[in-house]
Protein backbone atom coordinates (compact mmCIF):
# COMPACT_ATOMS: atom_id res chain seq x y z
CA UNK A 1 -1.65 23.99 -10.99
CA UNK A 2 -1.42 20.47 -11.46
CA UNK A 3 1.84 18.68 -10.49
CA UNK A 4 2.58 16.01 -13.02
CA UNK A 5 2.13 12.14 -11.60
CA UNK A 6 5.64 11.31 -11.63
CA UNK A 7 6.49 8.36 -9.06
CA UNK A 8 9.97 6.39 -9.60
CA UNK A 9 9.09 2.67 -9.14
CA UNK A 10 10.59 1.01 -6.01
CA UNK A 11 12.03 -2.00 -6.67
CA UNK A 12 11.54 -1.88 -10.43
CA UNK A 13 13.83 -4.49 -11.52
CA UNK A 14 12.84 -7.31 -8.78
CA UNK A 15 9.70 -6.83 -9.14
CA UNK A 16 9.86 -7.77 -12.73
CA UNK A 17 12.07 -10.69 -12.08
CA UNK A 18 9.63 -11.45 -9.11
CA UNK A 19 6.69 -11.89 -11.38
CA UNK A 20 8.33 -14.21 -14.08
CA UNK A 21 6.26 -12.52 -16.98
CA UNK A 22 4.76 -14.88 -19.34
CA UNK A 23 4.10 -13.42 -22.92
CA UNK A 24 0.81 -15.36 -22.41
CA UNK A 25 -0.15 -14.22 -19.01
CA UNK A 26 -2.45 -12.16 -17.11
CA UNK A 27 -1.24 -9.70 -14.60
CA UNK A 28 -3.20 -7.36 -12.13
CA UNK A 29 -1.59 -4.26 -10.74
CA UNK A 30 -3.78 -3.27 -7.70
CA UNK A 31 -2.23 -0.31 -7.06
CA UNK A 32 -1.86 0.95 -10.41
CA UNK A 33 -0.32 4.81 -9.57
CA UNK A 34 1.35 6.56 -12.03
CA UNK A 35 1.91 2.92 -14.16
CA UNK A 36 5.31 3.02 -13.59
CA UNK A 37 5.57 -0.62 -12.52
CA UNK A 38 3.05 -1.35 -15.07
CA UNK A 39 4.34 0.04 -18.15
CA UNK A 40 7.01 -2.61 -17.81
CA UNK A 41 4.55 -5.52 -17.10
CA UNK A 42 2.94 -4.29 -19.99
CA UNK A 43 5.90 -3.75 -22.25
CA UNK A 44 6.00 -7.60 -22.08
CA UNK A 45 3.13 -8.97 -22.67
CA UNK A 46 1.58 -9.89 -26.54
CA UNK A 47 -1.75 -9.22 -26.71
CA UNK A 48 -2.04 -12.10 -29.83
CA UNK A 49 -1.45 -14.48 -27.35
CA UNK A 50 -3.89 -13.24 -24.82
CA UNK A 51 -1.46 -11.55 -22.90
CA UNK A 52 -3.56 -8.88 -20.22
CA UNK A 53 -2.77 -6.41 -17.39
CA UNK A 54 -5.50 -5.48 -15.79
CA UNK A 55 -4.64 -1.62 -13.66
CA UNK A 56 -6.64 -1.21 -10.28
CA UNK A 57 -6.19 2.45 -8.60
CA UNK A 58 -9.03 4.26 -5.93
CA UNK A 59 -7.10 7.29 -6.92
CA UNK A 60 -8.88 9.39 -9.90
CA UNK A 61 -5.72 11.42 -10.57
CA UNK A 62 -3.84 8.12 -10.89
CA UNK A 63 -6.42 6.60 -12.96
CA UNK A 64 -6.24 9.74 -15.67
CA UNK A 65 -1.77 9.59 -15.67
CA UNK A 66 -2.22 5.54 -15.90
CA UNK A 67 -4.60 6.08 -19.09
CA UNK A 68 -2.12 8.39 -20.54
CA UNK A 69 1.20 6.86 -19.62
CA UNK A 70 -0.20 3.02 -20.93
CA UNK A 71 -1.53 4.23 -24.23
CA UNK A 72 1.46 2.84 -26.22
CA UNK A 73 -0.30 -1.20 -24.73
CA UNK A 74 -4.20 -0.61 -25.08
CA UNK A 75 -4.63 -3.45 -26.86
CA UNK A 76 -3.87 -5.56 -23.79
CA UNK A 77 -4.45 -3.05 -21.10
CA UNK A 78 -7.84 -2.79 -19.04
CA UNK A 79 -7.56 0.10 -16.14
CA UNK A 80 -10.51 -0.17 -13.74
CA UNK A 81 -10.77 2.63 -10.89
CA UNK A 82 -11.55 0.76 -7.72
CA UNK A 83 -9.59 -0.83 -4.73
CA UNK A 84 -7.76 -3.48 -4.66
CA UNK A 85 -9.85 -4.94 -2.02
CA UNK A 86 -12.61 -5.46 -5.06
CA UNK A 87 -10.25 -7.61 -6.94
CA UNK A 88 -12.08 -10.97 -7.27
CA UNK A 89 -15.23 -8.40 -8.25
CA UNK A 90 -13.30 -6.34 -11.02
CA UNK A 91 -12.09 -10.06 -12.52
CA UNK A 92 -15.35 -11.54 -12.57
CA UNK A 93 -16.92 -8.79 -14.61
CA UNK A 94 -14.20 -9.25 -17.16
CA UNK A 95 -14.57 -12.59 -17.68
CA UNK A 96 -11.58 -13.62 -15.74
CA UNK A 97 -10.96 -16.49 -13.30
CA UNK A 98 -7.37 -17.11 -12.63
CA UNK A 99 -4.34 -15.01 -12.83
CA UNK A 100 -0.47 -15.35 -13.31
CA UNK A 101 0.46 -12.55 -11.13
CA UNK A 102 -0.60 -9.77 -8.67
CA UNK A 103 1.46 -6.69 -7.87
CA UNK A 104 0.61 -4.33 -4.89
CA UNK A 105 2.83 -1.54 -4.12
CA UNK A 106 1.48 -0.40 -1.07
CA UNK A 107 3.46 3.24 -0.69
CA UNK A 108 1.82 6.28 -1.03
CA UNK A 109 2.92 7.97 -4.99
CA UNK A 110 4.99 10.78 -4.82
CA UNK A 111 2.35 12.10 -6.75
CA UNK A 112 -0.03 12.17 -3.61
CA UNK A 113 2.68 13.78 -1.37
CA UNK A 114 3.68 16.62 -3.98
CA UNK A 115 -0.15 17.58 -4.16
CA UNK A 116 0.13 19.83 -1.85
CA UNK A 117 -3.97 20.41 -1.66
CA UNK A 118 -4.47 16.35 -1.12
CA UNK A 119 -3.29 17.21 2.74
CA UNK A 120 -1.08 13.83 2.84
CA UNK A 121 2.37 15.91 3.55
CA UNK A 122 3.18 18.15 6.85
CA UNK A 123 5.44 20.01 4.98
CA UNK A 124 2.64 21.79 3.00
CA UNK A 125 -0.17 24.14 4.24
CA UNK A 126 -3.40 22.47 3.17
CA UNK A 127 -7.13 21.14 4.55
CA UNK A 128 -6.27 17.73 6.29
CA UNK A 129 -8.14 15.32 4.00
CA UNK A 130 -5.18 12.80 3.18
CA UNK A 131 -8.02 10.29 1.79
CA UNK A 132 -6.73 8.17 -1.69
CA UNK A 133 -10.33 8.01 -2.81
CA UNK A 134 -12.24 11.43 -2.84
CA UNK A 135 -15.56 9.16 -2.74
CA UNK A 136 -14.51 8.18 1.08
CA UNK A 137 -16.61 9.70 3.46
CA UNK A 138 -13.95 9.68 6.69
CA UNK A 139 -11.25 12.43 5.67
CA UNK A 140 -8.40 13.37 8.22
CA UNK A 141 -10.56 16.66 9.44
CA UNK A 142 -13.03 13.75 10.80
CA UNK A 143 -10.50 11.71 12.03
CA UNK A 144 -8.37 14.64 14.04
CA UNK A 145 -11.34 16.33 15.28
CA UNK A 146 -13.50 13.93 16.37
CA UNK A 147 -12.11 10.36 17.45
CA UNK A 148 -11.54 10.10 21.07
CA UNK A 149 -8.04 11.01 23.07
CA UNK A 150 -7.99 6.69 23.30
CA UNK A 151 -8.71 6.06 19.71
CA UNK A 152 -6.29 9.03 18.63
CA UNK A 153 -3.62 7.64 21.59
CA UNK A 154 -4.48 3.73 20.29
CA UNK A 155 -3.80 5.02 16.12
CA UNK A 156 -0.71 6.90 16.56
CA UNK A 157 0.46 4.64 18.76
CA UNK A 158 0.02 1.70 16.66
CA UNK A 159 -0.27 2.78 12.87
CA UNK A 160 2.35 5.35 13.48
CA UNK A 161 4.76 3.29 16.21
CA UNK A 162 5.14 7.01 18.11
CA UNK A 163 6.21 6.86 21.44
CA UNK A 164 4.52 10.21 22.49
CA UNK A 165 1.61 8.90 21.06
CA UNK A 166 -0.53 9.77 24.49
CA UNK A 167 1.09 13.37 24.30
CA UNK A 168 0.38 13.80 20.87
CA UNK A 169 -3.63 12.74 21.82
CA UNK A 170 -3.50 14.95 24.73
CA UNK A 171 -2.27 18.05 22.66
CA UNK A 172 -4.32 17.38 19.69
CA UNK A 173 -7.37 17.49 21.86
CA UNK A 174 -6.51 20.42 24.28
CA UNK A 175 -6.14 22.51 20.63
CA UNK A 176 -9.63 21.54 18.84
CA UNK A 177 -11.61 22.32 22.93
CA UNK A 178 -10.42 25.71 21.50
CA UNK A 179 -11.20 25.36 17.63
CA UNK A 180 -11.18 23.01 15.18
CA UNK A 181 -7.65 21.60 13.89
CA UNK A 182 -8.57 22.83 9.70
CA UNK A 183 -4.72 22.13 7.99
CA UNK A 184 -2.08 20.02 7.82
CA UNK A 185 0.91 22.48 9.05
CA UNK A 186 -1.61 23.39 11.93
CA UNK A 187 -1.73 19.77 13.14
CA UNK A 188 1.99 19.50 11.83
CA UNK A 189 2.89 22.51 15.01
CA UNK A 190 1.07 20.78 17.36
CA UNK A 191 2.30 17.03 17.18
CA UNK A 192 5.92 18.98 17.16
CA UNK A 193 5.31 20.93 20.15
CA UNK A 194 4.37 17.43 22.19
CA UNK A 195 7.81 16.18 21.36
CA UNK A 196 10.25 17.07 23.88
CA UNK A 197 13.07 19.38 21.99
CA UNK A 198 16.09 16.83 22.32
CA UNK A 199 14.30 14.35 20.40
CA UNK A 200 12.92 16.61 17.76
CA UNK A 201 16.44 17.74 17.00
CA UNK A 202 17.28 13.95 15.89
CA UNK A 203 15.38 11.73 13.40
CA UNK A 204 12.74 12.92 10.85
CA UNK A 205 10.04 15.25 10.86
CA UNK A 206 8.12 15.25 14.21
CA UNK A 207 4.64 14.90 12.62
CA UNK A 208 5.88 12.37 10.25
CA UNK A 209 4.55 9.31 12.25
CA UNK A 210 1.15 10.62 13.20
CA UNK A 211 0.65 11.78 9.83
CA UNK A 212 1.26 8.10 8.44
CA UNK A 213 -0.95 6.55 11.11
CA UNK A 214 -3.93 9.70 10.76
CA UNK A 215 -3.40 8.32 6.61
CA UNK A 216 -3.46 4.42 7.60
CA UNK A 217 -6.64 4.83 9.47
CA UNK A 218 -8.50 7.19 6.79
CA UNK A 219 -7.85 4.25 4.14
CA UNK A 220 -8.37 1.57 6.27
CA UNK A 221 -4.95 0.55 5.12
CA UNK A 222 -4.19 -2.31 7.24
CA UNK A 223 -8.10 -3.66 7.11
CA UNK A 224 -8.06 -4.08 3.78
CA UNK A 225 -4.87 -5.93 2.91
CA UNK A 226 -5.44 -8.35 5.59
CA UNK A 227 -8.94 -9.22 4.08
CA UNK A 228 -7.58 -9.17 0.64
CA UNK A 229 -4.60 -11.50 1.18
CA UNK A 230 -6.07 -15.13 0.52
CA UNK A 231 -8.71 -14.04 -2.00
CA UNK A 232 -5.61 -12.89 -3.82
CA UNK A 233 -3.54 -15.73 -3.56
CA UNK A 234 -6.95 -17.95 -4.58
CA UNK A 235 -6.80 -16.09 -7.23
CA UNK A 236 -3.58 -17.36 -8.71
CA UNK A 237 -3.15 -20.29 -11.30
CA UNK A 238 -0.50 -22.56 -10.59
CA UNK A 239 2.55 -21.03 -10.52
CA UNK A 240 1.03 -17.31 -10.54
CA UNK A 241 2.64 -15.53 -8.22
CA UNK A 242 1.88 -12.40 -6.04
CA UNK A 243 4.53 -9.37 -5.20
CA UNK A 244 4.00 -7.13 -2.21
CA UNK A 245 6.03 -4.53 -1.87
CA UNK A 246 5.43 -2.51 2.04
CA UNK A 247 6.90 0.50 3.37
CA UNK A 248 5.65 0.40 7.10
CA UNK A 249 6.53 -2.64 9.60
CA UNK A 250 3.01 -3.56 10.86
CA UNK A 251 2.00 -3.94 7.01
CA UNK A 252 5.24 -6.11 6.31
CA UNK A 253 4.10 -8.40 9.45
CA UNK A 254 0.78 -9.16 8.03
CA UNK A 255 2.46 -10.59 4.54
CA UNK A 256 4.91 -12.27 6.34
CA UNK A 257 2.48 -14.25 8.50
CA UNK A 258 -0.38 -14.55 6.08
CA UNK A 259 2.05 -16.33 3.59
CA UNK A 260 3.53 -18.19 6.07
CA UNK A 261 0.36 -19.66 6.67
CA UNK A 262 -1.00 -19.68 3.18
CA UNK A 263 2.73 -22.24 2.48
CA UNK A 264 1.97 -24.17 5.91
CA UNK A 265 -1.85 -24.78 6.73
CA UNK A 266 -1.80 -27.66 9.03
CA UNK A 267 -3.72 -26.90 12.85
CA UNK A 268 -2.20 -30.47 14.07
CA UNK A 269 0.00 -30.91 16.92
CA UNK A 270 3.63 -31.10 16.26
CA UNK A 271 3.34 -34.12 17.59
CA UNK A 272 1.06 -36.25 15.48
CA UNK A 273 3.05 -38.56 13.29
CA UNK A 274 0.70 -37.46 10.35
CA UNK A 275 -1.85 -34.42 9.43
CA UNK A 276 -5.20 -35.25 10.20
CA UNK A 277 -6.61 -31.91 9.33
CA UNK A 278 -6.78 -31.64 6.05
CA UNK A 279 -5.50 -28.49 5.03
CA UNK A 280 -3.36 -27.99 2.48
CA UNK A 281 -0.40 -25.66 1.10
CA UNK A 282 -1.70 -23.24 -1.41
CA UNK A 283 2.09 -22.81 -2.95
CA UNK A 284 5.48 -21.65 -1.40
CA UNK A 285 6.92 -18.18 -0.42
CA UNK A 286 9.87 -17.37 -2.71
CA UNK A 287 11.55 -14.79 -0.71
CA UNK A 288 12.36 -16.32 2.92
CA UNK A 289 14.00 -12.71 3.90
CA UNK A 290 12.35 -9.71 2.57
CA UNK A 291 13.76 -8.14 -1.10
CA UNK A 292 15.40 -4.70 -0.06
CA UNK A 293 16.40 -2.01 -2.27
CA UNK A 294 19.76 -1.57 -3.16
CA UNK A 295 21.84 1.16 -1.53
CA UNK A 296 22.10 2.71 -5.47
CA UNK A 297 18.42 2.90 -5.22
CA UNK A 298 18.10 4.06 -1.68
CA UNK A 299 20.46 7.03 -2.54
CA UNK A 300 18.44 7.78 -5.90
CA UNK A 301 15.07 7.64 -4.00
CA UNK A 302 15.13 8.26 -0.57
CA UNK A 303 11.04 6.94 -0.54
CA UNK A 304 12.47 3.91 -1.21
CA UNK A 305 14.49 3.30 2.30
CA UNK A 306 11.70 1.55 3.55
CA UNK A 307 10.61 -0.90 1.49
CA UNK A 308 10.28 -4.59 1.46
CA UNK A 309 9.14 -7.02 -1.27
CA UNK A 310 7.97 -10.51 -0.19
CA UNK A 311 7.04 -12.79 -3.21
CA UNK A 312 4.85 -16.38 -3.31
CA UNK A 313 3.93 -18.42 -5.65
CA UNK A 314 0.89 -20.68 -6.17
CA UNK A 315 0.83 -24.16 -6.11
């Protein structure tokens, strides 16, 4: 059975307000989901005046609920199924060489967590695959059975911020001496039972952490949005501007420093009177504190608790 693709937008309204929609413009959403952010975008564009939205998603199921849900604008719609890492690619086959806006939404759709046989939630018995684009050859089943107790220790300790990340290693690997680790609620029992019982009773879901850094490092999440960031912003006209929206600290940090030094280039000393290397401010970041959601929103969608949008704009 199919679960429908139904993800509520985070930040919907700033977002919007973030992008300052021309009539005229052209938008890309890189992470294209369900088109719930889109549809909007889209909703205000006129395609007489060469308004565009151009829809990146890896994810085929996305891709086929995007096509449907965008219907109503495919006269100024183009959905291409690729990642967001390909960007400057996609553009240059369609003709395209700047743009007025970029939107990433880097959560994972409730769409991906619901299906249950995708093996991205710990709450469902499925094979651990948890990869966004079935073309990927590294799956979770590769990643849980056959990285090393340092490169499992070094993930969860750093993708997923776990402080039993070395007991979590140890356990996963004293389990798959005896046989492979196959499903999520299998690997689910045994990052619970390396959490000592006090802590478990407090917090979240034990596995929660380990199954967000096992998921980080079969996308290469972090990789590919630090590479990404300054083609992205190069990719802006004057103006343009580019809205991230992150759900996990470590992906916040690299926005936050990459358009801090994206507004301020300059190498020099602090104390030369004037800059004598030459490199200059590609535009400004808009939001000097990260947009949060409201508490309304929070309370509405509890995948929303995390998130942070940080907005610049081209010079």
């Amino acid at each position: 059975m199919s679960v429908e693709f139904h993800h509520k937008s985070v930040l919907l309204n700033e977002v919007i307000e973030g992008l300052d929609i021309k009539a005229n413009g052209i938008y890309v959403d890189g992470t294209l989901g369900g088109a719930g952010h889109s549809s909007v975008i889209a909703s205000k564009l006129d395609p007489a005046q060469g308004g565009r939205l151009i829809g990146i998603d890896q994810d085929e199921a996305a891709i086929e609920a995007a096509t449907e849900r965008l219907k109503p604008f495919s006269d100024r719609v183009t959905i291409v199924r690729s990642n967001y890492c390909n960007m400057k690619q996609v553009l240059d086959e369609l003709g395209i060489d700047k743009v007025d806006g970029i939107l990433l939404d880097l959560g994972v759709s409730s769409y991906q967590l619901d299906t249950a046989s995708r093996g991205f939630s710990y709450m469902e018995d499925a094979p651990l695959d948890m990869r966004m684009d079935d073309r990927n050859p590294l799956s979770a089943y590769t990643v849980v059975n056959e990285y090393s107790e340092m490169e499992l220790f070094r993930m969860i300790r750093d993708y997923g911020e776990d402080k039993f990340a070395k007991n979590i290693a140890k356990h996963i690997c004293m389990e798959r001496a005896e046989h492979p680790i196959e499903t999520t609620l299998q690997l689910a029992e045994i990052v619970k039972e390396s959490i000592p019982m006090k802590i478990r009773k407090n917090g979240g879901h034990p596995a929660k952490r380990t199954f967000q850094a096992i998921r980080i490092e079969v996308n290469k999440e972090l990789d590919v949005l630090e590479s990404t960031l300054d083609t992205m912003i190069e990719l802006l006209a004057p103006g343009g501007r580019l809205n991230i929206i992150t759900f996990h600290s470590l992906e916040d940090r690299i926005v936050k420093v990459d358009f801090k030094r994206n507004e301020n280039p300059c190498t020099c000393p602090p104390e030369f009177p004037v800059c004598v290397c030459g490199k200059k401010s590609k535009g400004k970041v808009i939001t000097r504190k990260p947009i949060l959601p409201s508490d309304e929103e929070m309370e509405e969608n509890s995948r929303s608790k995390s998130a942070k949008l940080r907005i610049f704009e081209r010079v």
